[in-house]
Protein backbone atom coordinates (compact mmCIF):
# COMPACT_ATOMS: atom_id res chain seq x y z
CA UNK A 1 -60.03 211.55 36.69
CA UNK A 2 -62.59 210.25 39.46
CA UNK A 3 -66.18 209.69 37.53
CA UNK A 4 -69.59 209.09 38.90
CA UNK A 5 -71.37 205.80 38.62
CA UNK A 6 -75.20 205.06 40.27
CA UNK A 7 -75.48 201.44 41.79
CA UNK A 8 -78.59 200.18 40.41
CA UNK A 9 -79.36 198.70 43.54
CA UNK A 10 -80.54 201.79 44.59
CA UNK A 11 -83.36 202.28 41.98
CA UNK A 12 -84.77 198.44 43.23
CA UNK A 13 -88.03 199.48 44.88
CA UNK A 14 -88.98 200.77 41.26
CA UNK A 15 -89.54 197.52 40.08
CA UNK A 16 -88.69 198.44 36.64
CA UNK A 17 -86.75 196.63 33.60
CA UNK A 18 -83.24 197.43 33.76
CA UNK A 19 -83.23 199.47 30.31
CA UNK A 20 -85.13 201.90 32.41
CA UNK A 21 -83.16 201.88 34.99
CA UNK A 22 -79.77 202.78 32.63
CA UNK A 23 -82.13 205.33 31.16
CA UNK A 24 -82.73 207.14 34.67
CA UNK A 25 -78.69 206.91 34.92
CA UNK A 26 -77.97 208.86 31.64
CA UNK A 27 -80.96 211.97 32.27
CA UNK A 28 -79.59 212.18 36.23
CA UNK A 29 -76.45 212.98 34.57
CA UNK A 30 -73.54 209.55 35.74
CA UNK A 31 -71.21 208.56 33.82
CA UNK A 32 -71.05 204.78 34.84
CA UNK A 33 -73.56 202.26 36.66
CA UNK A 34 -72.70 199.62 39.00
CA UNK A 35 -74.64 196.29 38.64
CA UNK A 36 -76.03 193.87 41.51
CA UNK A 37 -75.38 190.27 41.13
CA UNK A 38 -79.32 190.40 39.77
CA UNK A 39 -78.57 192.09 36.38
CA UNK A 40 -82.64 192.11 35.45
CA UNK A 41 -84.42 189.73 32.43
CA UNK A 42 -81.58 190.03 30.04
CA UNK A 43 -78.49 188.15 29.15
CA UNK A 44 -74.97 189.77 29.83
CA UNK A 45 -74.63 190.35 26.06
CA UNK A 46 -77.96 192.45 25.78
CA UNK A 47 -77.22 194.24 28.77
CA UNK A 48 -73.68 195.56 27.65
CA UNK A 49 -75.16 196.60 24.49
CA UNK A 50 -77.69 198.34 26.31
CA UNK A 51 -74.79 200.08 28.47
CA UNK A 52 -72.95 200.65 25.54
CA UNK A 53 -75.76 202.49 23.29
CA UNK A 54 -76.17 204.74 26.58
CA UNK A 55 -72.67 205.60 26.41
CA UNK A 56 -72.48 204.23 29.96
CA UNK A 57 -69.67 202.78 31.37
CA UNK A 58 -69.89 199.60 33.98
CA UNK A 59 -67.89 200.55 37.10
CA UNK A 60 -67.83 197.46 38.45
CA UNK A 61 -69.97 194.61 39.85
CA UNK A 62 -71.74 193.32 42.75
CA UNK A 63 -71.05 189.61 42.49
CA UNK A 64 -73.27 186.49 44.17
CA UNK A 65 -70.24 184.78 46.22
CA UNK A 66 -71.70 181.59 46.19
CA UNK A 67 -71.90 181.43 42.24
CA UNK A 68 -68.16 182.40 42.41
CA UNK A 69 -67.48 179.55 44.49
CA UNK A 70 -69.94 176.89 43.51
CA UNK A 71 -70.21 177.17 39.05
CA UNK A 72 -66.96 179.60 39.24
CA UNK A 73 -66.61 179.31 35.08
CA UNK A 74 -70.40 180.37 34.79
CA UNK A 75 -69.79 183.12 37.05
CA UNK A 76 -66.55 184.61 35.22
CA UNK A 77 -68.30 184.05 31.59
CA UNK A 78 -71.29 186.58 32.79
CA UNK A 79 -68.53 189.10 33.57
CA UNK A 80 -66.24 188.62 30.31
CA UNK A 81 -69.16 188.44 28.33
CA UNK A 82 -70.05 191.97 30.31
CA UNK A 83 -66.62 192.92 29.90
CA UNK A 84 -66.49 193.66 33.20
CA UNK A 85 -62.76 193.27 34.97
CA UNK A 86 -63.67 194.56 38.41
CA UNK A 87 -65.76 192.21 40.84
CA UNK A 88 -67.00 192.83 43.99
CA UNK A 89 -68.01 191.13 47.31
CA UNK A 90 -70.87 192.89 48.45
CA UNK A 91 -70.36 191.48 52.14
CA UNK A 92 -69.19 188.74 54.34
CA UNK A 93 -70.32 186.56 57.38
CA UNK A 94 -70.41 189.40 60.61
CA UNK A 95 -69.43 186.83 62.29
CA UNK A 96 -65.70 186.54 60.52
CA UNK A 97 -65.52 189.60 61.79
CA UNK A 98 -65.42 189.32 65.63
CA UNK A 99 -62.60 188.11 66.46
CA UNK A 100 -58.47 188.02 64.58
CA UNK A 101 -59.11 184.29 64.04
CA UNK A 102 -62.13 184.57 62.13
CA UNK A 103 -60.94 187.48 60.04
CA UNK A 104 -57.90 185.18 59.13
CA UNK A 105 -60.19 182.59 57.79
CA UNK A 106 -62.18 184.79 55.70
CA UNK A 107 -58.95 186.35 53.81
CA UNK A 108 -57.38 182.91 53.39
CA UNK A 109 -61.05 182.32 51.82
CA UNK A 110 -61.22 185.43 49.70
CA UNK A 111 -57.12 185.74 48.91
CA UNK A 112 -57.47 182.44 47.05
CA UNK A 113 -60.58 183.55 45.13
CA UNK A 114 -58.85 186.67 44.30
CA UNK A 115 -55.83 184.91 42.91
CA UNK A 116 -57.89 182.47 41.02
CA UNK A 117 -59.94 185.68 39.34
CA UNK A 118 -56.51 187.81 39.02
CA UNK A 119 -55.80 184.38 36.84
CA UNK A 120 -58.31 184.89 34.55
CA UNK A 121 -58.28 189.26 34.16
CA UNK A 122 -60.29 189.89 37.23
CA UNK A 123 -59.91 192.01 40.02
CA UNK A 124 -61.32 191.08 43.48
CA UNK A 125 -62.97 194.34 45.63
CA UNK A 126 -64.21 193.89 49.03
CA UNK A 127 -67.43 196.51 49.91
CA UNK A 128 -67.43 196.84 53.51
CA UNK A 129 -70.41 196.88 55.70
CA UNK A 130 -70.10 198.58 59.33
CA UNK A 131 -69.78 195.45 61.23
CA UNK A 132 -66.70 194.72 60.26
CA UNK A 133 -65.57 197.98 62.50
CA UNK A 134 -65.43 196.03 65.73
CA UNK A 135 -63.19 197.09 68.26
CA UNK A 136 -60.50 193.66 67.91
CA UNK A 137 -57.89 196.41 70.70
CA UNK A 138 -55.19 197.37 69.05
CA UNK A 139 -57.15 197.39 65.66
CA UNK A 140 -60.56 197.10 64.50
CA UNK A 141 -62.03 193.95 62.55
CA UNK A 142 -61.55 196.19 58.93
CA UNK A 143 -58.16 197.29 59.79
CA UNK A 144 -57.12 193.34 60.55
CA UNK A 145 -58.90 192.31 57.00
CA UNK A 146 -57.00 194.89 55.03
CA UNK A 147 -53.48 194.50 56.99
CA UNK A 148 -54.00 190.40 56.29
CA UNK A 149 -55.13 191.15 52.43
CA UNK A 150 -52.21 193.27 51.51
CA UNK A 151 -51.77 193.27 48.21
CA UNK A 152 -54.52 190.48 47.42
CA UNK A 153 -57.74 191.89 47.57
CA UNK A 154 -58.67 195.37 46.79
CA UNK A 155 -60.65 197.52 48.65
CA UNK A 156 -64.46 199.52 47.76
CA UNK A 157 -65.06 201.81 50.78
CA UNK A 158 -68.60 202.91 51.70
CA UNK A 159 -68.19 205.79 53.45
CA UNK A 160 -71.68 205.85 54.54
CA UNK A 161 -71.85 202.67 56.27
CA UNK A 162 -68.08 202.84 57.32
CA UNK A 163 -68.96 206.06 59.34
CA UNK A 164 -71.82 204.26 60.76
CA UNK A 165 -69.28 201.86 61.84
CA UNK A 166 -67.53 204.29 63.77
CA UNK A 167 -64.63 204.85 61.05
CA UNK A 168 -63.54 207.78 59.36
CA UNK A 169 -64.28 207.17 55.79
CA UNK A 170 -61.96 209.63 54.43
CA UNK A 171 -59.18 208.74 56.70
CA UNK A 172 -59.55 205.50 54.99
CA UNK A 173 -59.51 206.34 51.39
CA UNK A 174 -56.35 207.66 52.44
CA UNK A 175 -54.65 205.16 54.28
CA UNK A 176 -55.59 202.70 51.71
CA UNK A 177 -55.68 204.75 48.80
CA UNK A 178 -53.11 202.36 46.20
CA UNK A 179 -55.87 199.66 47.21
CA UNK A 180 -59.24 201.89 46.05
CA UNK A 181 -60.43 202.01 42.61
CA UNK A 182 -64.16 202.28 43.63
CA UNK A 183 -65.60 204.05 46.65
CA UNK A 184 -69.73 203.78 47.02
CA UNK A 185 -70.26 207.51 48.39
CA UNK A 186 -73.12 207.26 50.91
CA UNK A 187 -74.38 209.27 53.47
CA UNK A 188 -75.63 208.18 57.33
CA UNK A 189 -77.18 209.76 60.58
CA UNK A 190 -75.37 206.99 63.00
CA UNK A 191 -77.84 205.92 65.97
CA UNK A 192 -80.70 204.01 64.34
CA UNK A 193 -81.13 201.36 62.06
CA UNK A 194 -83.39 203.95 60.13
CA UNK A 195 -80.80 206.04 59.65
CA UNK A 196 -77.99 203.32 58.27
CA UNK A 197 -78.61 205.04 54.98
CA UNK A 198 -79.42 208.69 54.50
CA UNK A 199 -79.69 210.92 51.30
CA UNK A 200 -76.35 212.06 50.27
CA UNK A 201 -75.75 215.26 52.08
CA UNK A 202 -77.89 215.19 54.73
CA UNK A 203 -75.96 213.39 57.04
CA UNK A 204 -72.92 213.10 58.53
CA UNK A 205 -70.98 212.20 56.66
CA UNK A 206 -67.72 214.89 56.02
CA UNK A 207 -68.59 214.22 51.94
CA UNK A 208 -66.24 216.92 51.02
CA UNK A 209 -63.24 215.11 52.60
CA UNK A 210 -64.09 211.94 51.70
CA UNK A 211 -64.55 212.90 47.40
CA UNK A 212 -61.16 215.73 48.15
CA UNK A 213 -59.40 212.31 49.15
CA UNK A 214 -60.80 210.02 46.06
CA UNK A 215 -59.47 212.85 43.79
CA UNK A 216 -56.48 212.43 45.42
CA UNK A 217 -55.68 209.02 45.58
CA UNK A 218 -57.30 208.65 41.68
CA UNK A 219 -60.41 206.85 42.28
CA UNK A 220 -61.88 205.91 38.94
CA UNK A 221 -65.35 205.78 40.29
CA UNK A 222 -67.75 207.63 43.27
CA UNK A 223 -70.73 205.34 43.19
CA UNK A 224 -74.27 206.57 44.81
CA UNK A 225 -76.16 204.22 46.74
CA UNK A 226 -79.01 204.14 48.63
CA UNK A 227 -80.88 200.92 49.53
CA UNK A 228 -83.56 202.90 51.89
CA UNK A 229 -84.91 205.84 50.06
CA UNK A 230 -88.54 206.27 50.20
CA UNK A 231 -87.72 208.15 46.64
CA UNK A 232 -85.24 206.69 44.37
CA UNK A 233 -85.84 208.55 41.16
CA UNK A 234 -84.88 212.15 43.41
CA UNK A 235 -82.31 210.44 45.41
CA UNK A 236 -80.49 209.64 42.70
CA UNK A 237 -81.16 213.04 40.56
CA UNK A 238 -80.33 215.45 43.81
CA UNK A 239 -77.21 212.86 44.61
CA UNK A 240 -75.36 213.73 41.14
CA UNK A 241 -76.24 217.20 42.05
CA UNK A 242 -74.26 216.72 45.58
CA UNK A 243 -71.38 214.81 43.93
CA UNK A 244 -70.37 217.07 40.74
CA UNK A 245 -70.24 219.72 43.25
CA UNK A 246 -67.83 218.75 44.89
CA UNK A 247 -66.14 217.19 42.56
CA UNK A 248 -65.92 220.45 41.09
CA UNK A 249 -64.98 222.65 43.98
């Protein structure tokens, strides 16, 4: 059953402690929140009990890449101690992304991270942006990066930003639906860097198709994010509203 999660990135311009922050989750109605690499003036312990007492679950987490990389047994420890399995890299160098060569590099990169982590109980995600959309010919810069990662690194669509990109976001989720256990569900108006992120439903976006093909492909988690709202505390309440219903249509 596909469940709805709030990325707490999206509540940032708040400026609040993260307790308030899970509160704002529970009364909008999620089931699950989705952590930045920042998880707020707590230690991982305090935070899960935190989760926990909400009756929250953690649908994954943003991860720092660098801490992965450089203190790689600090990093995992924040995550076990979180009890948090899936991990996710926010984003990548653009500049892996223009051209077959550099994608190559950055899956070679991020395969060998992934096995390492799949070592130790973790699951590596990759959260796409909308450069990686470039036009390569025969493929585009995304469609290279998942074709190389087969089977290695799984895959958190954002359909907001993929759209932006140029992609169709539900096409997608259903192309590479054995690879998706978390899709961010965000909305754009393509055409200005104003309009990369847009409240959920009034955009673009086709949202219907995009949560009809989650459902179908058993996504655990739709995740609402918004890192431009001028309004984050009705973003997130009218989002839930736009996500259970379709969810439940």
């Amino acid at each position: 059953m596909t469940r709805t999660a709030l990325q707490t990135h999206t509540l940032r311009p708040l400026e609040e402690p993260i307790d308030r922050k899970l509160d704002r989750a529970v009364d909008a109605g999620y089931e699950g929140v989705q952590f930045t690499p920042d998880l707020g003036h707590t230690t991982p312990a305090n935070l899960l009990e935190q989760v926990r007492a909400r009756e929250l679950e953690i649908a994954g987490c943003h991860v720092d890449r660098e801490l992965l990389e450089d203190d790689y047994e600090e990093a995992i420890e924040i995550y076990r101690t979180l009890d948090c399995s899936a991990l996710v890299i926010s984003s990548y160098d653009p500049e892996a992304f223009e051209s077959e060569a550099g994608i190559e590099r950055a899956v070679s990169h991020l395969s060998e991270l992934a096995d390492r982590l799949a070592e130790d109980g973790f699951t590596l995600h990759y959260h796409n942006h909308y450069f990686e959309f470039t036009d390569l010919g025969d493929r585009t810069g995304y469609e290279v990066f998942a074709d190389l990662s087969d089977g290695a690194i799984r895959l958190e669509v954002d359909t907001g930003l993929a759209f932006y990109g140029g992609a169709d976001p539900a096409a997608l989720i259903d192309r590479y639906a054995d690879r998706i256990d978390l899709v961010h569900l965000t909305d754009t108006i393509p055409g200005s860097d104003e309009t990369v992120h847009a409240e959920l439903g009034s955009g673009e976006v086709d949202l219907r198709a995009c949560v009809e093909r989650s459902a179908a492909a058993n996504v655990e988690w739709l995740i609402y994010e918004n890192g431009r709202t001028d309004d984050p505390a009705t973003s997130i309440v009218d989002a839930i509203d736009v996500m259970s219903e379709l969810l439940e249509s």
